[in-house]
Protein backbone atom coordinates (compact mmCIF):
# COMPACT_ATOMS: atom_id res chain seq x y z
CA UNK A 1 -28.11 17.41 77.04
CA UNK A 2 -27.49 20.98 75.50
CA UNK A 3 -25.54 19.36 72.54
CA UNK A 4 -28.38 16.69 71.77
CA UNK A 5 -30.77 19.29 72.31
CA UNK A 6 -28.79 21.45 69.29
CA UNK A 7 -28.13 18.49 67.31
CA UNK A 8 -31.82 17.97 67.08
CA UNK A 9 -32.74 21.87 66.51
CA UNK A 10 -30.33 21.63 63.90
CA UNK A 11 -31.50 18.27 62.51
CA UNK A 12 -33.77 19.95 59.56
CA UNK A 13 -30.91 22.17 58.29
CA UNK A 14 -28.44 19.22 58.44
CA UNK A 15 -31.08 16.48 56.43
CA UNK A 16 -32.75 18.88 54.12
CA UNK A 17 -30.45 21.56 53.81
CA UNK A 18 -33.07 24.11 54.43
CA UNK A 19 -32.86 26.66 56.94
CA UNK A 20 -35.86 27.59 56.43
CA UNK A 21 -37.98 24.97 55.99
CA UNK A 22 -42.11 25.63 57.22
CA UNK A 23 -41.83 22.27 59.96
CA UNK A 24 -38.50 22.36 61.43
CA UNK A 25 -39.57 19.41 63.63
CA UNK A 26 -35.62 17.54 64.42
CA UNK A 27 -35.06 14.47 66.10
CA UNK A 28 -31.82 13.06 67.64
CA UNK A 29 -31.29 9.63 68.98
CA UNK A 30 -28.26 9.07 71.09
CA UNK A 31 -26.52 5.80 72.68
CA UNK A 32 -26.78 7.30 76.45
CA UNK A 33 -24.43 4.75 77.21
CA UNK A 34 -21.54 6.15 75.56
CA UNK A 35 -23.64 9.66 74.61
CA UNK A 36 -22.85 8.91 70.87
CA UNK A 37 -25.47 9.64 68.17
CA UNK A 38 -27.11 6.74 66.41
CA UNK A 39 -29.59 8.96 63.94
CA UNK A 40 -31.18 11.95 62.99
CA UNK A 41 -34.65 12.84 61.76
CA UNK A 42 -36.37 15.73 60.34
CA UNK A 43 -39.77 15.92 59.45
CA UNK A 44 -40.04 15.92 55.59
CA UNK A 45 -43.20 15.08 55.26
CA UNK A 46 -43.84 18.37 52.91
CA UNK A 47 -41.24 16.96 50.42
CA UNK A 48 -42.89 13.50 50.42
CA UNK A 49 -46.18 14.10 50.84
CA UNK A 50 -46.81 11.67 53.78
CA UNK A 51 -48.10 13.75 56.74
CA UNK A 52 -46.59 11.40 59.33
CA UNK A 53 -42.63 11.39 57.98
CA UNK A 54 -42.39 13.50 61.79
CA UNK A 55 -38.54 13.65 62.66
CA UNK A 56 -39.31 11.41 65.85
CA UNK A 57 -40.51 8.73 63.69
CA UNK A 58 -38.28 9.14 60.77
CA UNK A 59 -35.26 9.19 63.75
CA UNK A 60 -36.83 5.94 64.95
CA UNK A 61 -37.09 4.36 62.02
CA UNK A 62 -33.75 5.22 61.31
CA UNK A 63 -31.91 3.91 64.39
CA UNK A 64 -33.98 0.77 64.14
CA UNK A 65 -31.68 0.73 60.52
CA UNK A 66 -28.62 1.44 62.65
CA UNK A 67 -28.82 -1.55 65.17
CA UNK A 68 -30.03 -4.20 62.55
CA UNK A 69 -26.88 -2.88 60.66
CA UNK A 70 -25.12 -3.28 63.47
CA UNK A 71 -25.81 -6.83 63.49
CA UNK A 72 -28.71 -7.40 66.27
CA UNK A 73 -31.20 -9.53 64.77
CA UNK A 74 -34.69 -7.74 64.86
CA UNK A 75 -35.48 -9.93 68.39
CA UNK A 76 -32.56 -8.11 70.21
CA UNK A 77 -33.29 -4.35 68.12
CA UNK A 78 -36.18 -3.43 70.76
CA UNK A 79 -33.58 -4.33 74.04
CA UNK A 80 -30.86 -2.13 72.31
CA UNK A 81 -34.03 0.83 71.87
CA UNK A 82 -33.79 0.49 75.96
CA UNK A 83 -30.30 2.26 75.93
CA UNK A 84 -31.07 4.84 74.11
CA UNK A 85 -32.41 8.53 74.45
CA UNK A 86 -34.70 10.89 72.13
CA UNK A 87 -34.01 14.37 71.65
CA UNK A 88 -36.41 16.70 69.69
CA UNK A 89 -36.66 20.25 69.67
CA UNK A 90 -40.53 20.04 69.87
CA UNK A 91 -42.90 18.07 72.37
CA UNK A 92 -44.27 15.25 70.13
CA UNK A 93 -47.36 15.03 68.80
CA UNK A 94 -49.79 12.08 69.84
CA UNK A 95 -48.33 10.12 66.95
CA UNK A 96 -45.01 10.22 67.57
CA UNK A 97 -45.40 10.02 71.80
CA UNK A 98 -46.82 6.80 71.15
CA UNK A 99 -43.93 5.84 68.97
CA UNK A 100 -41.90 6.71 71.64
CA UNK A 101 -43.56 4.67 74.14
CA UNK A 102 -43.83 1.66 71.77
CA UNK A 103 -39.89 1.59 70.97
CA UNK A 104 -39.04 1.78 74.11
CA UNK A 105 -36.85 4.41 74.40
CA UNK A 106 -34.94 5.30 77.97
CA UNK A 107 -35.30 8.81 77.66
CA UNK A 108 -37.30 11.26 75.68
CA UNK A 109 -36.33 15.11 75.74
CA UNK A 110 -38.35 17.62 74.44
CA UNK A 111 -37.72 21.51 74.04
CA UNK A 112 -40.52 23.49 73.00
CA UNK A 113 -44.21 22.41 74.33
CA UNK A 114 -46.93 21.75 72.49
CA UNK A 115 -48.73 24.59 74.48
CA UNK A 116 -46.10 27.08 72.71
CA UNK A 117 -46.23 26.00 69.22
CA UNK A 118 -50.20 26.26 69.47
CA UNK A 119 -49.53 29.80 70.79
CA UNK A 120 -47.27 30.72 67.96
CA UNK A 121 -50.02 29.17 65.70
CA UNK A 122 -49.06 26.16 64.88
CA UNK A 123 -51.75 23.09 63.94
CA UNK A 124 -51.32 20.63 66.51
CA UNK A 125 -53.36 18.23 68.42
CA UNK A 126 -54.10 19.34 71.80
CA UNK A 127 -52.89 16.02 73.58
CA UNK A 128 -50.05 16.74 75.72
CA UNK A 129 -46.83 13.41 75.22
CA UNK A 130 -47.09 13.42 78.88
CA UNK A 131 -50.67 12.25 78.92
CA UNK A 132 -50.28 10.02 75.88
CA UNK A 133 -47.25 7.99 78.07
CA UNK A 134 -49.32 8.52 81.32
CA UNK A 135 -52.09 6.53 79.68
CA UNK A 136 -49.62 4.15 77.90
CA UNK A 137 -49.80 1.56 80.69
CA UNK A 138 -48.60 -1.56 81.03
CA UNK A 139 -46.14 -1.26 77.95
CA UNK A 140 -43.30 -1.21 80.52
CA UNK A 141 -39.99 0.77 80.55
CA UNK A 142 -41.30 3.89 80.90
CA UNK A 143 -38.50 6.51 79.24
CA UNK A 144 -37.65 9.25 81.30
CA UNK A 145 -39.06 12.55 80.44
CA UNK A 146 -37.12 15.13 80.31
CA UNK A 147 -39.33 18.56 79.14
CA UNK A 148 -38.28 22.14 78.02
CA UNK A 149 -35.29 21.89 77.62
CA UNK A 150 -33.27 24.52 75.86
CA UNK A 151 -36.83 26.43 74.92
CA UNK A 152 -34.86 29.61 74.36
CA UNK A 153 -33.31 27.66 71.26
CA UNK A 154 -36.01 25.55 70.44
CA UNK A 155 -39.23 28.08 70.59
CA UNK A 156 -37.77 30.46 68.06
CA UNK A 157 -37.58 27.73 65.32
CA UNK A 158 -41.10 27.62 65.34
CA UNK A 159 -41.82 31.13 66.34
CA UNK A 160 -41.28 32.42 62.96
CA UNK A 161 -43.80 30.57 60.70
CA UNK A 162 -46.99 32.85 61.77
CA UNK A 163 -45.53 35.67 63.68
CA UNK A 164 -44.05 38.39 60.83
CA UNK A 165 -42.66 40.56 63.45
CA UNK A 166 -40.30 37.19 64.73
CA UNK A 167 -36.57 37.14 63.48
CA UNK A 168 -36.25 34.60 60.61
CA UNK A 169 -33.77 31.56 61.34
CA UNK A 170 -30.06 31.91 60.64
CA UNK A 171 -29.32 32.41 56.90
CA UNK A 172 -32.98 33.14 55.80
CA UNK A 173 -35.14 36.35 55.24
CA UNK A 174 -38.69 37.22 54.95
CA UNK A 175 -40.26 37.38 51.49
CA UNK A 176 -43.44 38.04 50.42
CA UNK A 177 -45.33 34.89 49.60
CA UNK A 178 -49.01 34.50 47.68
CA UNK A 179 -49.58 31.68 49.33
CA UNK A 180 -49.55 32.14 52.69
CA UNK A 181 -50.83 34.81 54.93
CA UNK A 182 -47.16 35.86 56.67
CA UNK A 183 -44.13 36.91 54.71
CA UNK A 184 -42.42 33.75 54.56
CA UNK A 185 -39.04 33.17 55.08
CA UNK A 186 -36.25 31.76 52.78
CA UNK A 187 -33.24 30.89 52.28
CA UNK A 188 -30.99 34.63 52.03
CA UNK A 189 -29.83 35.50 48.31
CA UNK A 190 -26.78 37.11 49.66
């Protein structure tokens, strides 16, 4: 689970090639029968302008791709969605909980909570994913939940963003921005 986990911290960096980047929300999607990867996601919606391009829906949308490229006609896509698990390196957001529930997912693994990234000052909707599945009823298979995991990974991805005394992520450092209140970080010069 510590690999997926990565994978999905990772999954901004690896999509967008930014280190840096002001909503490193990653997704990962993995075949938990044979713990292969099917797709990432990364939330881009600051490069396209739509607000809900959220890596869980973006990493949805792409392994929906995957399987009808696979060849399952789009009657069989939601039974192959059954076998296979969600990793993001954030609790998701009401949105993309109920995307969750609605693809039917097995599993869905979250590192930081939504409770942390509100402390560290990020906008979120106070809606925990656990009560947005808890009141998802009856959509059947229920995915496992699977929370916090690898938080001392996950929680300093989005530590950075509004705390100026937090270390920057990996190949970044702090700059002096006029639009934003905290020395943002960006991509290192050296």
């Amino acid at each position: 689970r510590e690999y997926w986990m990565r994978r999905a911290n990772n999954a901004t960096f690896e999509l967008l090639g930014n280190p840096c980047g002001m909503y490193p929300y990653g997704a990962a999607i993995v075949n938990s029968t044979d713990n292969t990867l099917v797709a990432l996601g990364a939330n881009n919606g600051s490069l396209t302008g739509d607000g809900t391009n959220h890596g869980e829906i973006n990493a949805i949308n792409r392994a929906i791709q995957v399987l009808t490229d696979r060849g399952l006609p789009p009657s069989e896509v939601r039974s192959g969605m059954k076998e296979l698990s969600l990793y993001t390196n954030a609790e998701s957001c009401p949105m993309c909980a109920s995307a969750i529930r609605w693809g039917g997912l097995k599993e869905y693994v979250f590192g930081t909570s939504i409770s942390q990234l509100v402390a560290y000052g990020a906008g979120q909707i106070l809606l925990s994913s656990l009560d947005v599945m808890a009141a998802s009823y009856p959509l059947g298979n229920m995915p496992t939940v699977l929370p916090m995991i690898l938080t001392n990974e996950t929680d300093p991805m989005f530590a950075w963003q509004n705390d100026p005394a937090a270390a920057c992520p990996a190949g970044c450092e702090r700059v002096v921005s006029n639009t934003t209140a905290v020395p943002m970080c960006a991509a290192s010069s050296a």
